[in-house]
C-alpha atoms as a PDB file:
ATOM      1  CA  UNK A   1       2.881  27.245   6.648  1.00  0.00           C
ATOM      2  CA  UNK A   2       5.254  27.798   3.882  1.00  0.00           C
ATOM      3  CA  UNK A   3       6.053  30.632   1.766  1.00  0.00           C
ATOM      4  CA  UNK A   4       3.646  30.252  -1.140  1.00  0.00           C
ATOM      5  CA  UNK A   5       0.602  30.610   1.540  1.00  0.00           C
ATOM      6  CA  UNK A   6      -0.325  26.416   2.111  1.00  0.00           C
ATOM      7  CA  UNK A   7       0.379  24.472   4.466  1.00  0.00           C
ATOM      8  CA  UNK A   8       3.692  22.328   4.104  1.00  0.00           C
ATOM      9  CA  UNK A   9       2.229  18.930   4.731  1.00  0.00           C
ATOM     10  CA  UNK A  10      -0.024  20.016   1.594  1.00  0.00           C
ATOM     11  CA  UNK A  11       3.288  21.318  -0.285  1.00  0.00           C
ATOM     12  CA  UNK A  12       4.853  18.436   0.370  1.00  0.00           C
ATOM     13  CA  UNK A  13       1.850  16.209  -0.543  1.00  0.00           C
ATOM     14  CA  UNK A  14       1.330  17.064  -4.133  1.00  0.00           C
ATOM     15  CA  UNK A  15       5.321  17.523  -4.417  1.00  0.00           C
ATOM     16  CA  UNK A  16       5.151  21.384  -4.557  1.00  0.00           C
ATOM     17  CA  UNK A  17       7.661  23.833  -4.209  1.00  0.00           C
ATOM     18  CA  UNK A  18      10.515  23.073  -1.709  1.00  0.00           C
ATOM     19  CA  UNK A  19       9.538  19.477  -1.386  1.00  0.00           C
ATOM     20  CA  UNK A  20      12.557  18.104  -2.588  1.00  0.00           C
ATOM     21  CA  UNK A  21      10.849  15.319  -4.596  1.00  0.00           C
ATOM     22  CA  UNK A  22       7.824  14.826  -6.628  1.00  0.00           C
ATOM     23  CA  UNK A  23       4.748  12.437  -5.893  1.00  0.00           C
ATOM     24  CA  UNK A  24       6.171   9.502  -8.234  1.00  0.00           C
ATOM     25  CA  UNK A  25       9.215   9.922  -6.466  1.00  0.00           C
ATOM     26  CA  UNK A  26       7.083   9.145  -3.006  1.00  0.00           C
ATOM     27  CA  UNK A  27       5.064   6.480  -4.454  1.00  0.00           C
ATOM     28  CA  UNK A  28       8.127   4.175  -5.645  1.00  0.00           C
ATOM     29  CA  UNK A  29       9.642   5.337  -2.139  1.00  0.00           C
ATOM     30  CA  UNK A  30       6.530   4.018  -0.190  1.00  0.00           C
ATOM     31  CA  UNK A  31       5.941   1.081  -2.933  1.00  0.00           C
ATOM     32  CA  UNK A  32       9.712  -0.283  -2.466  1.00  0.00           C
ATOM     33  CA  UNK A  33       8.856   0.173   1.904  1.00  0.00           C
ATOM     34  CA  UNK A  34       5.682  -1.930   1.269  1.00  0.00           C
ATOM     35  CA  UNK A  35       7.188  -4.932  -0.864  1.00  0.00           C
ATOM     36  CA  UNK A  36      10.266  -5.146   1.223  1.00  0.00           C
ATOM     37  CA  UNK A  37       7.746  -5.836   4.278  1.00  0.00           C
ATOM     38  CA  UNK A  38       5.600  -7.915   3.109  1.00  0.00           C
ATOM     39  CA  UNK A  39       7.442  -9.785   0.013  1.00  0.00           C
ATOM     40  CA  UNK A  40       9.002 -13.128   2.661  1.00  0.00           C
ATOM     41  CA  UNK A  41      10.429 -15.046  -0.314  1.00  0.00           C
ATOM     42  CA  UNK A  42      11.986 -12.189  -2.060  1.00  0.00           C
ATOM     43  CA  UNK A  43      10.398 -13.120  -5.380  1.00  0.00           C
ATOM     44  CA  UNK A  44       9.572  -9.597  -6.424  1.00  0.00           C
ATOM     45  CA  UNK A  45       5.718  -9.877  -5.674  1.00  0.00           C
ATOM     46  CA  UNK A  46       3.532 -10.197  -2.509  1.00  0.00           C
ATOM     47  CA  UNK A  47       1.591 -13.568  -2.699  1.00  0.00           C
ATOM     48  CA  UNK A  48      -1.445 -13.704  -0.972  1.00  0.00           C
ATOM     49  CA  UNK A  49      -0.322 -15.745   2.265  1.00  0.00           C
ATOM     50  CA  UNK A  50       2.440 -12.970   2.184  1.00  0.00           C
ATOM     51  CA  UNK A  51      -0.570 -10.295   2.144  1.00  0.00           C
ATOM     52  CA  UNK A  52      -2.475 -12.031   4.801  1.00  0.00           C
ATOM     53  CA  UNK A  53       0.779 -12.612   6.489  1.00  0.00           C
ATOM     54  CA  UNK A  54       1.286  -9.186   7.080  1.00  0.00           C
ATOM     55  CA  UNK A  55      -2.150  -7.924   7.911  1.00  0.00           C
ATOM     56  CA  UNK A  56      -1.951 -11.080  10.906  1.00  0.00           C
ATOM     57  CA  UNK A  57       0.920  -9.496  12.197  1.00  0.00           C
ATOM     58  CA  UNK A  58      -0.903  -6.122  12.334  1.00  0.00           C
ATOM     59  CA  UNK A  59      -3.765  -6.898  13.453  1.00  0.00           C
ATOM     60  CA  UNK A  60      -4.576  -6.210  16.727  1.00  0.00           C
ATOM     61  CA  UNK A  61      -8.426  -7.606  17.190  1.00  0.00           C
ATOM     62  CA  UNK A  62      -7.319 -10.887  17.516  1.00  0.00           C
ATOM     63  CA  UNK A  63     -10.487 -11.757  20.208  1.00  0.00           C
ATOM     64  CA  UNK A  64     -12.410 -14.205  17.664  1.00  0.00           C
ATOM     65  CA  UNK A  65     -11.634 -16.537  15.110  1.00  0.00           C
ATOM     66  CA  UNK A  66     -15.342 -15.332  13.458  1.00  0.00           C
ATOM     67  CA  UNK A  67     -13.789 -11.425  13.413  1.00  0.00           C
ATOM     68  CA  UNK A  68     -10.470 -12.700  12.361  1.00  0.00           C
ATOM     69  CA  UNK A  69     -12.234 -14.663   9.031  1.00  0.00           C
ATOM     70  CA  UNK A  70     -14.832 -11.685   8.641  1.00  0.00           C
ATOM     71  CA  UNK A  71     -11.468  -9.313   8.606  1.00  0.00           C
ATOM     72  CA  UNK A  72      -9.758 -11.769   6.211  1.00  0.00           C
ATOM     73  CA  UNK A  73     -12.913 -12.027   3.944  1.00  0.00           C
ATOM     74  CA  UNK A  74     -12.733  -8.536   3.324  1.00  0.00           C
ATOM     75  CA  UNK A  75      -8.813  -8.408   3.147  1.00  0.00           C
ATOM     76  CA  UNK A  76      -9.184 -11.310   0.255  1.00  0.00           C
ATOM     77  CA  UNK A  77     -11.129  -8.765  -1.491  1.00  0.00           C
ATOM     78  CA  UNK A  78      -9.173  -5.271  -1.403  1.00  0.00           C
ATOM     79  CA  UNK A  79      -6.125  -8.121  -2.507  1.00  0.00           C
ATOM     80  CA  UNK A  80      -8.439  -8.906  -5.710  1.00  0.00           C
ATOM     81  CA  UNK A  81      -8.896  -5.054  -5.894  1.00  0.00           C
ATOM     82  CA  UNK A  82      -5.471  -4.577  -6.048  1.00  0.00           C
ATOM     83  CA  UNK A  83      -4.216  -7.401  -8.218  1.00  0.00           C
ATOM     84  CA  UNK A  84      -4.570  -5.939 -11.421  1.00  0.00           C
ATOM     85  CA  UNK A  85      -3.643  -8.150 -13.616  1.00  0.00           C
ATOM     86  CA  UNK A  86      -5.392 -10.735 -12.166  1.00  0.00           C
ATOM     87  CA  UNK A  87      -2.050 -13.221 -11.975  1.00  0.00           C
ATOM     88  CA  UNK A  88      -2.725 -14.112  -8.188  1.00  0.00           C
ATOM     89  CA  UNK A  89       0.217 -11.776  -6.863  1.00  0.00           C
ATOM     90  CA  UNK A  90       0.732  -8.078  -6.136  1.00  0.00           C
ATOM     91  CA  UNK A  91       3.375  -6.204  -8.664  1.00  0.00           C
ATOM     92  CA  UNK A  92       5.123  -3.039  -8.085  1.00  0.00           C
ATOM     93  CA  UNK A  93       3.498  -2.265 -11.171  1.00  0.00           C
ATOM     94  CA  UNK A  94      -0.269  -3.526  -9.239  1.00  0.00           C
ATOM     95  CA  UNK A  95       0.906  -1.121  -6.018  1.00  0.00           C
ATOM     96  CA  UNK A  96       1.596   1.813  -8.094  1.00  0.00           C
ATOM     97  CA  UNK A  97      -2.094   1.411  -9.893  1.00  0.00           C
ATOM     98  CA  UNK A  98      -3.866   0.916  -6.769  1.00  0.00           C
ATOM     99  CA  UNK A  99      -2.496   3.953  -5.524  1.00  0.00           C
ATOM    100  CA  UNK A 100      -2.864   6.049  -8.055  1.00  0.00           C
ATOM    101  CA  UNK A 101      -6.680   4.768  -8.102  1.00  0.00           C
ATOM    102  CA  UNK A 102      -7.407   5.789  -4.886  1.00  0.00           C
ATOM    103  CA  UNK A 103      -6.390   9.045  -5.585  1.00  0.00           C
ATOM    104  CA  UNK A 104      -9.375   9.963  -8.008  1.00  0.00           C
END
């Protein structure tokens, strides 16, 4: 719990008090830790096979090839979701959007 009566995970959250850094601050944080994973060719942007690349390595219901293109179906989706632009590749710019969306 901290001082001003919440709970420090929700301090820290919204970049309160004593936090040390403000939610922007985070978001690039997390943003530059997501395109350094997934981002192979070092272009600046996360292609789609580089998306899909990731989410293969992650992915730990490997059983069926049906589940797999069922997962991958969806996956191709939340990738359109978060393109924003529309240009076929994931931004920094696209990131920081989608995160801010699901926010709201």
């Amino acid at each position: 719990m901290c001082p001003s009566g919440t709970s420090l995970a929700a301090e820290t959250k919204r970049g309160g008090a004593g936090s040390g850094f403000s939610r922007n601050d985070a978001d690039d944080d997390v943003i530059g830790s997501m395109m350094s994973v997934a981002d192979f060719n070092k272009d600046g942007f996360v292609e789609y096979a580089e998306f899909e690349r990731v989410l293969d390595g992650f992915s730990e219901n490997k059983k069926s090839s049906s589940s797999t293109r069922s997962t991958f179906g969806v996956m191709e989706d939340v990738f359109r979701v978060m393109d924003k632009d529309g240009d076929g590749k994931l931004s920094a710019d696209d990131l920081k959007s989608y995160m801010q969306w699901g926010r709201v």
